[in-house]
Every structure is written in C-alpha cells, then in structure tokens.
Protein backbone atom coordinates (compact mmCIF):
# COMPACT_ATOMS: atom_id res chain seq x y z
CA UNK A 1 -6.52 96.98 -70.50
CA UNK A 2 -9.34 96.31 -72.81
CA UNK A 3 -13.08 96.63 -71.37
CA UNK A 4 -15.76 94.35 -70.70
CA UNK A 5 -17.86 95.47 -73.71
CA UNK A 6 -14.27 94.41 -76.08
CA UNK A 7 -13.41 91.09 -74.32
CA UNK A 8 -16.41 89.07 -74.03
CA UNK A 9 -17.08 89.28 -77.83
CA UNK A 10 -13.57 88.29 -78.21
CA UNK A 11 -14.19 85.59 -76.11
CA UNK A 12 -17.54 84.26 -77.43
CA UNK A 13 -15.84 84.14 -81.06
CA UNK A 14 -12.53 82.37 -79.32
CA UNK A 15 -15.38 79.83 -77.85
CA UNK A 16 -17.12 79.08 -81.81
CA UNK A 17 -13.61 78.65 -83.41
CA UNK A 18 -13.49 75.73 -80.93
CA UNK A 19 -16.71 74.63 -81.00
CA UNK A 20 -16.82 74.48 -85.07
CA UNK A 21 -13.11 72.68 -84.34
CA UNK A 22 -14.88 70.45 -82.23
CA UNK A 23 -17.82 69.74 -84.63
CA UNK A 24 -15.42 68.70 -87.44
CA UNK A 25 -13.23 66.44 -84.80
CA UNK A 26 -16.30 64.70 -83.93
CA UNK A 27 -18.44 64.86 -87.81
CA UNK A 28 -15.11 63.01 -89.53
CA UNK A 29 -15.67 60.68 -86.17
CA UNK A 30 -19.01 59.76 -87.07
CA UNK A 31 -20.26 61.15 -84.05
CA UNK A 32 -22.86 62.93 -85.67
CA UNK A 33 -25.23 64.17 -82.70
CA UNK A 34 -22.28 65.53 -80.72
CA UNK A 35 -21.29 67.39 -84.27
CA UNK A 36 -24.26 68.61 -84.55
CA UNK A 37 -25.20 70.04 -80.93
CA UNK A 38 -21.61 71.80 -81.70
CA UNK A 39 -22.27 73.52 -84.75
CA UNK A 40 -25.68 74.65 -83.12
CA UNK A 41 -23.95 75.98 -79.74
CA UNK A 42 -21.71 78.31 -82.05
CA UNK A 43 -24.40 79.43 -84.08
CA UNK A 44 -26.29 80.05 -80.87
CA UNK A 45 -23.15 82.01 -79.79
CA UNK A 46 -22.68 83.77 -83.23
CA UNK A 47 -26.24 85.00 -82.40
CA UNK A 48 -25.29 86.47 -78.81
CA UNK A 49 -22.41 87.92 -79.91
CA UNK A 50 -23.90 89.72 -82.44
CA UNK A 51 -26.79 90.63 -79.99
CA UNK A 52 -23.79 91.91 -77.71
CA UNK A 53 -22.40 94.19 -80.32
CA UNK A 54 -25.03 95.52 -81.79
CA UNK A 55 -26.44 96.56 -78.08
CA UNK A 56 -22.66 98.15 -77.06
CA UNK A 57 -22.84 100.32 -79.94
CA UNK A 58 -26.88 101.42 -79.40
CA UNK A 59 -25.55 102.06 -75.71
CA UNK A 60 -21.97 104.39 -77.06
C-alpha cells in the first residue's frame, strides 16, 4: 500500500494531465478564459506538488 507522502503527488500530477487536457479541449473551442484558468490551475498545482516533494524529502 503506498503512503500518503507517494499518492497525493501522484494524484496532483493525475489532476494537471487533465487539466492541460481540458485547456486544449476548451483553447481549440475558442473558449479562451476557461483555457486559460486551466492551464493556470495546473501550473498552480505543478507548484504544490513540487512544494510537496521537496518538503517529504527535507522531512526523510
């Protein structure tokens, strides 16, 4: 069974292949502002995830 610290960076990278997925849906769309509040969620994600990481390994 894999630990806390393993699955919720797993799942915050699952969550920005679908939000970038979602972004390009909604960009070829022309829904530009929805597109756009997508590709800044992930990055926001890509940010916490790395925050995440980088303080599980500090912590080991």
């Amino acid at each position: 069974m894999a630990a806390v610290g393993e699955f919720v960076p797993t799942a915050l990278a699952a969550l920005v292949a679908v939000l970038f997925a979602v972004a390009l849906v909604t960009m070829a769309a022309d829904r530009l502002t929805v597109a756009g509040l997508c590709f800044l969620s992930a990055s926001l994600l890509i940010y916490l995830r790395e925050r995440w990481l980088r303080d599980s390994n500090v912590d080991a």
